[in-house]
Protein backbone atom coordinates (compact mmCIF):
# COMPACT_ATOMS: atom_id res chain seq x y z
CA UNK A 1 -10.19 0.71 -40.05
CA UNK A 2 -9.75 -0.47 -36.11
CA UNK A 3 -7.85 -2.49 -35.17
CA UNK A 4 -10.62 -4.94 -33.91
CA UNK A 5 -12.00 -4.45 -37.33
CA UNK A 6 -8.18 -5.46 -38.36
CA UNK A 7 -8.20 -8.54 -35.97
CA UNK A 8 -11.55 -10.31 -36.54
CA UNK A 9 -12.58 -9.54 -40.06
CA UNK A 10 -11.68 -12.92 -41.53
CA UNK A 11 -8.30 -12.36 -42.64
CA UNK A 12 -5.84 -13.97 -39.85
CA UNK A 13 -6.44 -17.22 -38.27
CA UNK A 14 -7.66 -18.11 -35.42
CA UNK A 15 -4.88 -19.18 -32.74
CA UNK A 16 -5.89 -22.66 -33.38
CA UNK A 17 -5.38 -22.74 -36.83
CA UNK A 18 -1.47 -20.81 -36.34
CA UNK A 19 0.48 -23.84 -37.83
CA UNK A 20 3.42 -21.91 -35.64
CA UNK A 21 3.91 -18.90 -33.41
CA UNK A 22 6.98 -16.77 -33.86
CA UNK A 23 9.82 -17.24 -30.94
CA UNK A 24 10.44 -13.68 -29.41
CA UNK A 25 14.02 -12.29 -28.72
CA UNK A 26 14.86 -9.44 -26.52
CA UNK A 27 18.35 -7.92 -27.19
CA UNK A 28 19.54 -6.25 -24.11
CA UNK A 29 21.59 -3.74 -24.95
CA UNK A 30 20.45 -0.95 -22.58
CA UNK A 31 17.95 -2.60 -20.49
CA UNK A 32 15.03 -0.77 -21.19
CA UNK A 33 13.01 -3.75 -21.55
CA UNK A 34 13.66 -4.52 -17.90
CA UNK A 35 10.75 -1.81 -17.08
CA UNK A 36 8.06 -2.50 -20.47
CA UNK A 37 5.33 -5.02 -19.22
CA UNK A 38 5.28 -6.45 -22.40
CA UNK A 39 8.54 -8.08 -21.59
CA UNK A 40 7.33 -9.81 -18.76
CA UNK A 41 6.98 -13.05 -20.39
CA UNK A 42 9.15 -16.10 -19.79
CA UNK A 43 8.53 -17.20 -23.42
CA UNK A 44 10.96 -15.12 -24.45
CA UNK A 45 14.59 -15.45 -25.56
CA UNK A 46 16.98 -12.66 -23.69
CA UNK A 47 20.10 -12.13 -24.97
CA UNK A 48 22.53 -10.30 -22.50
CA UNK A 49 24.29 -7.53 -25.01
CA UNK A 50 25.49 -5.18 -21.87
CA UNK A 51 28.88 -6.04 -21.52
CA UNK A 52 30.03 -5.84 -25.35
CA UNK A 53 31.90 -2.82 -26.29
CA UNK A 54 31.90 -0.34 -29.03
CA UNK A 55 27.96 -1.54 -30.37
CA UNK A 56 26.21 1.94 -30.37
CA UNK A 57 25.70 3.33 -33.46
CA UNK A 58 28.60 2.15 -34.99
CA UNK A 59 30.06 -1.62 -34.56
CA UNK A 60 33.59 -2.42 -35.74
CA UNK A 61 34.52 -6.27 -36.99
CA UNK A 62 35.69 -7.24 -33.43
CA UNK A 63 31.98 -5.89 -31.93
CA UNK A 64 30.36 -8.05 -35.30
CA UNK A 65 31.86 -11.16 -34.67
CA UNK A 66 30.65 -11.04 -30.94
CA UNK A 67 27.19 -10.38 -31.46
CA UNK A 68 27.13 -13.06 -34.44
CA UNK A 69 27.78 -15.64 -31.66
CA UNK A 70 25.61 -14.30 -29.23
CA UNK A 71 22.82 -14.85 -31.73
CA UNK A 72 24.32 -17.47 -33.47
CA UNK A 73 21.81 -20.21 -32.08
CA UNK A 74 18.89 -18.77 -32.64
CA UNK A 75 17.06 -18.12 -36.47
CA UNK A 76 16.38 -15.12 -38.31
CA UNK A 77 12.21 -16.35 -38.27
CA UNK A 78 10.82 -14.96 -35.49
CA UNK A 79 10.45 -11.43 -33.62
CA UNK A 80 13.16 -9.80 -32.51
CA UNK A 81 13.34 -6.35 -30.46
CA UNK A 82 16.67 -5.10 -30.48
CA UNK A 83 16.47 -1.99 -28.57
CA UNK A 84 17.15 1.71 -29.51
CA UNK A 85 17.60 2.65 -33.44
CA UNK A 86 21.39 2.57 -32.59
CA UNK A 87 21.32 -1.06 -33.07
CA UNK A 88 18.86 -1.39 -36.47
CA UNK A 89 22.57 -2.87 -38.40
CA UNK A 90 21.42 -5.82 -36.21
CA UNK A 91 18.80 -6.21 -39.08
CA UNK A 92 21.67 -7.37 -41.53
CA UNK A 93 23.47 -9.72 -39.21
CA UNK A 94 19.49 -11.55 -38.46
CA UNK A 95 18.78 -11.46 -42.57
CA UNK A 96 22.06 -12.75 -42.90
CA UNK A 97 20.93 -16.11 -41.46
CA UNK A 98 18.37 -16.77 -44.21
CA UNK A 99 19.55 -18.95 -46.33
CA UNK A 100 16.81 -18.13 -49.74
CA UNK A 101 16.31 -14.81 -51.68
CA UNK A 102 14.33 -12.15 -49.72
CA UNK A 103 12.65 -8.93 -49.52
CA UNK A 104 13.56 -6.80 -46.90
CA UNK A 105 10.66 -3.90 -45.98
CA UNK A 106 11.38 -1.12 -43.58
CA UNK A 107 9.53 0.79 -42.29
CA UNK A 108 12.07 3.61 -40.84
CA UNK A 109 11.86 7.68 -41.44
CA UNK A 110 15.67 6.99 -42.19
CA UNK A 111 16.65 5.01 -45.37
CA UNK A 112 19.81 3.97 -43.59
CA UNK A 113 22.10 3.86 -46.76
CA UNK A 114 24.93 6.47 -45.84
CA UNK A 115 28.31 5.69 -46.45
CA UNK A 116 29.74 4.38 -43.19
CA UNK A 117 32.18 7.38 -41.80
CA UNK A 118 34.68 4.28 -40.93
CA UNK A 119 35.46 1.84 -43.76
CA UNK A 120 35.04 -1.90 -41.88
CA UNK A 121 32.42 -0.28 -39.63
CA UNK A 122 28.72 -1.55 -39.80
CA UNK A 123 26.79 1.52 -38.55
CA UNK A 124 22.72 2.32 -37.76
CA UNK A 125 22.79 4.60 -40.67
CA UNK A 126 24.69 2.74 -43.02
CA UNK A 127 23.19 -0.99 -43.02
CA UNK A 128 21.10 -0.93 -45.75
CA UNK A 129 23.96 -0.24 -48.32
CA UNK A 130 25.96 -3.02 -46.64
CA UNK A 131 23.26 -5.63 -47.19
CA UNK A 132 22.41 -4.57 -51.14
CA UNK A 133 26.65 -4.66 -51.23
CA UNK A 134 27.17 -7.81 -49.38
CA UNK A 135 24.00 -10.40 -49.41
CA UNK A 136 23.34 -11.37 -52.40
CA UNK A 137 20.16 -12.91 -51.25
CA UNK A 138 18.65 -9.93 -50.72
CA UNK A 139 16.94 -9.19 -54.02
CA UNK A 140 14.24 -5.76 -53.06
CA UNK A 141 14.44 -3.49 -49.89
CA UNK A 142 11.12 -1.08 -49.48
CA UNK A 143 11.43 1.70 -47.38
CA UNK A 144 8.63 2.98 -46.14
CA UNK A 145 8.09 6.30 -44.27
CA UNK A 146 11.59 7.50 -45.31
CA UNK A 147 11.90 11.79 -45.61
CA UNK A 148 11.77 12.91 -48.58
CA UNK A 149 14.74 15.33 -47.75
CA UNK A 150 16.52 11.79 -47.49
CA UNK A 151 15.36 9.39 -49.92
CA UNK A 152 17.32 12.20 -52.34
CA UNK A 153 20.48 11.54 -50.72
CA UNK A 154 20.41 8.09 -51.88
CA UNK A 155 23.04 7.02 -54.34
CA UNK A 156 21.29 6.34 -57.90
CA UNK A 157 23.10 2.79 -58.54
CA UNK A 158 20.96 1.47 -56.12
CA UNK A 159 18.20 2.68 -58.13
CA UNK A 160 16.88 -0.85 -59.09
CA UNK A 161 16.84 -2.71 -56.40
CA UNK A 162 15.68 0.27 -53.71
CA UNK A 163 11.69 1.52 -53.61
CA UNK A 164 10.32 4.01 -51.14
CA UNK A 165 6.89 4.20 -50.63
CA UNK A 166 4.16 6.51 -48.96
CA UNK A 167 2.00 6.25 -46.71
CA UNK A 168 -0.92 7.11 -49.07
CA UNK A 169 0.40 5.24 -51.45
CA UNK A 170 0.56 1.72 -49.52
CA UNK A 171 -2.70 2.53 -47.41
CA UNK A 172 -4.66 1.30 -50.48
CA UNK A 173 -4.37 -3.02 -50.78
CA UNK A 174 -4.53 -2.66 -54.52
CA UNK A 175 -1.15 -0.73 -55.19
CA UNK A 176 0.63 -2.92 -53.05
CA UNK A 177 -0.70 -6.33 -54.54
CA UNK A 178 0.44 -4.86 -58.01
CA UNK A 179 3.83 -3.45 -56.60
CA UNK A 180 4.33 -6.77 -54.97
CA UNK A 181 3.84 -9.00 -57.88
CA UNK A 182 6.08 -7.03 -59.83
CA UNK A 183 8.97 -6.36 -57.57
CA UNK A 184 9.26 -8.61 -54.79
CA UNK A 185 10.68 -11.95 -54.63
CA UNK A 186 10.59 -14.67 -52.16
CA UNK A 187 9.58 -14.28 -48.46
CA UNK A 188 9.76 -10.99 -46.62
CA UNK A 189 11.45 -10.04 -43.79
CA UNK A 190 10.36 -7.05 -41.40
CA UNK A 191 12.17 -4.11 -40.15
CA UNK A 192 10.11 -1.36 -37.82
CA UNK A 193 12.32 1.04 -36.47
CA UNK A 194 9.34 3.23 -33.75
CA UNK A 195 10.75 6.50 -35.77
CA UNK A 196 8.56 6.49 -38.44
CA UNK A 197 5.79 7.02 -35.62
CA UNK A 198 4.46 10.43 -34.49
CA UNK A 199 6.11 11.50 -31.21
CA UNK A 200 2.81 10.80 -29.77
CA UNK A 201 3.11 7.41 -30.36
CA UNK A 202 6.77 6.11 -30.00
CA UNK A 203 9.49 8.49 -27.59
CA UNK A 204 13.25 7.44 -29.79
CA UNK A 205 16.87 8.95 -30.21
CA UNK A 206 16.18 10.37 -33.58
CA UNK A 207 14.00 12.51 -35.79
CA UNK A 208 10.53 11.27 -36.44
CA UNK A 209 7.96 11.01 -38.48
CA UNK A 210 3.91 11.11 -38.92
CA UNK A 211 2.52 7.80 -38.52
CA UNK A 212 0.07 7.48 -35.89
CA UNK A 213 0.44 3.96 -34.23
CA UNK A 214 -2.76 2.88 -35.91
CA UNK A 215 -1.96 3.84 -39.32
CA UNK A 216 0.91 1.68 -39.04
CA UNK A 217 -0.65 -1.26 -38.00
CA UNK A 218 -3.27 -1.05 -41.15
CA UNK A 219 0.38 -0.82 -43.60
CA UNK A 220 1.79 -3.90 -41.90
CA UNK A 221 -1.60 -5.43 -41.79
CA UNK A 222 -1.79 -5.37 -45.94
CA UNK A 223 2.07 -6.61 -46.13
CA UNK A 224 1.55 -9.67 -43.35
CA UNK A 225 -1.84 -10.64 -45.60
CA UNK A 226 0.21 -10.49 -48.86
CA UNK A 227 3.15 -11.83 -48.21
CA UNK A 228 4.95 -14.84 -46.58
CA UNK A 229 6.72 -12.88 -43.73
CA UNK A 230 9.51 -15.07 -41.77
CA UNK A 231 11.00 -12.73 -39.59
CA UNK A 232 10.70 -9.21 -37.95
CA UNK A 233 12.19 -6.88 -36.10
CA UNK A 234 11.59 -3.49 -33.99
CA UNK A 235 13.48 -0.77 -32.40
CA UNK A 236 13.53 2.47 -31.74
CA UNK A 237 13.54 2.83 -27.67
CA UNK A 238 14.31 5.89 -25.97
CA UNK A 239 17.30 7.72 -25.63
CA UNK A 240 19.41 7.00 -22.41
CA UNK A 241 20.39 9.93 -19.82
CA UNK A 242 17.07 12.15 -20.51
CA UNK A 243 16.25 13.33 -17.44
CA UNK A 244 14.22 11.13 -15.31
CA UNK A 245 10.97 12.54 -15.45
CA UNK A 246 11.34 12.42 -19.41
CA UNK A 247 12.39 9.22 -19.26
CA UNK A 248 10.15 7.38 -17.40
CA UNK A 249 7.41 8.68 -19.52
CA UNK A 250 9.32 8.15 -22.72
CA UNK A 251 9.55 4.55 -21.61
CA UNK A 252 5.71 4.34 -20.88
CA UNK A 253 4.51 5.56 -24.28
CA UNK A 254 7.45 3.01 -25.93
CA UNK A 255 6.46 0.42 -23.85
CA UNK A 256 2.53 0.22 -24.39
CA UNK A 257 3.22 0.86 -28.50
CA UNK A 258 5.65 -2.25 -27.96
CA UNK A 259 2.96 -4.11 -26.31
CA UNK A 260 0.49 -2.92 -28.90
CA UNK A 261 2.87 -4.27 -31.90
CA UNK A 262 3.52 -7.35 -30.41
CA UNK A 263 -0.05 -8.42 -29.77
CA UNK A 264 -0.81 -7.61 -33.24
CA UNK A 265 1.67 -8.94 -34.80
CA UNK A 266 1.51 -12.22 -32.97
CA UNK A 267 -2.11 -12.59 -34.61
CA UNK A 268 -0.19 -13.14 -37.76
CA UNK A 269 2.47 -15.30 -36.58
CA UNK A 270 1.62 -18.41 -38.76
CA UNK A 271 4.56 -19.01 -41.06
């Protein structure tokens, strides 16, 4: 399936019929976004992240309790890019807005659930365990496109409230309607980190996997159909001090497969 075929064939709306369209946040860590066309758009919400301290990877109480106020007027519905997979623990401080159970689905080739090397420390590859810990609300996280190297590593007390799923296993609308109406509860909110994309397809700071761009729009596609989604968001931008010529093309692929998600998803951006 195309994604014109994914577009027009009856099953989104028509952007008269959205009853609302998602705000858009840009969280400036690195500026990347400064060069991606897709940010070009004075609809959007930019929140100036440069000047905190100690946020990469790793983000002590001090580093929390600044970004909590920098987003702390805005809500968790909406899309929100938050730069380079260094910053996906953002993804527990938006969820922690929500104020009703949830699902969380990620689609990451990391599942994100290591214990934190620093105890206090909320850390990219630790912020899963810290939300099935500490929000109560959340009641399911799916990972999706996690290594299978990696999804072994996962402690088995989280057994229960954890699923990973396939690619070939969610490509088919009938598995996921069953595993959905047995296992997740309440509205869904979205996690994309670009990793789980082919290298063709997304340029980021970590291992990747095999998703081809489209293939991942036809999994979110089924999900956004299914479910009531309130809020999403994406990162996985490119890895600062490549050398230039790297770079810039790094930031060309990442910023057309930006532009590409965002268009799509904003044809589902009724709430």
């Amino acid at each position: 399936m195309n994604k014109q075929e994914l577009l027009t064939n009856g099953r989104c709306k028509k952007k008269a019929d959205r009853e609302t369209v998602w705000p858009v946040v840009i969280m400036n860590f690195t500026g990347v976004y400064a060069h991606e066309v897709f940010a070009r758009n004075n609809q959007f919400i930019w929140l100036d992240c440069r000047h905190l301290s100690g946020t990469r990877g790793y983000c002590d109480k001090e580093g929390i309790r600044k970004l909590k106020r920098v987003i702390a007027g805005y809500p968790a519905e909406g899309i929100h890019f938050i730069d380079s997979g260094n910053y996906h623990y953002l993804t527990k401080l938006w969820t922690d807005k929500l104020r009703v159970p949830f699902s969380l689905i990620v689609f990451d080739h990391h599942p994100d659930m290591q214990p934190p090397l620093f105890k206090g420390m909320l850390s990219c590859g630790s912020w899963v365990k810290d939300m099935l810990d500490w929000n109560m609300l959340c009641k399911k996280v799916v990972i999706v496109g996690a290594s299978d190297k990696l999804i072994r590593t996962v402690p088995e007390e989280y057994g229960q409230r954890v699923s990973f799923y396939s690619e070939a296993t969610l490509a088919h609308e009938k598995g996921w309607h069953n595993f959905s109406s047995a296992y997740i509860e309440g509205p869904v909110y979205l996690s994309i980190d670009k990793d789980v994309l082919n290298p063709a397809s997304a340029v980021t700071d970590w291992d990747q996997g095999s998703f081809s761009l489209q293939e991942l729009e036809e999994l979110l596609a089924i999900v956004l159909r299914k479910e009531r989604v309130v809020g999403i968001d994406i990162c996985g931008e490119c890895q600062q001090g490549m050398p230039l010529p790297q770079y810039l093309e790094a930031e060309e692929i990442n910023g057309e497969t930006n532009k590409e998600l965002f268009d799509f998803l904003m044809h589902y951006s009724h709430m």
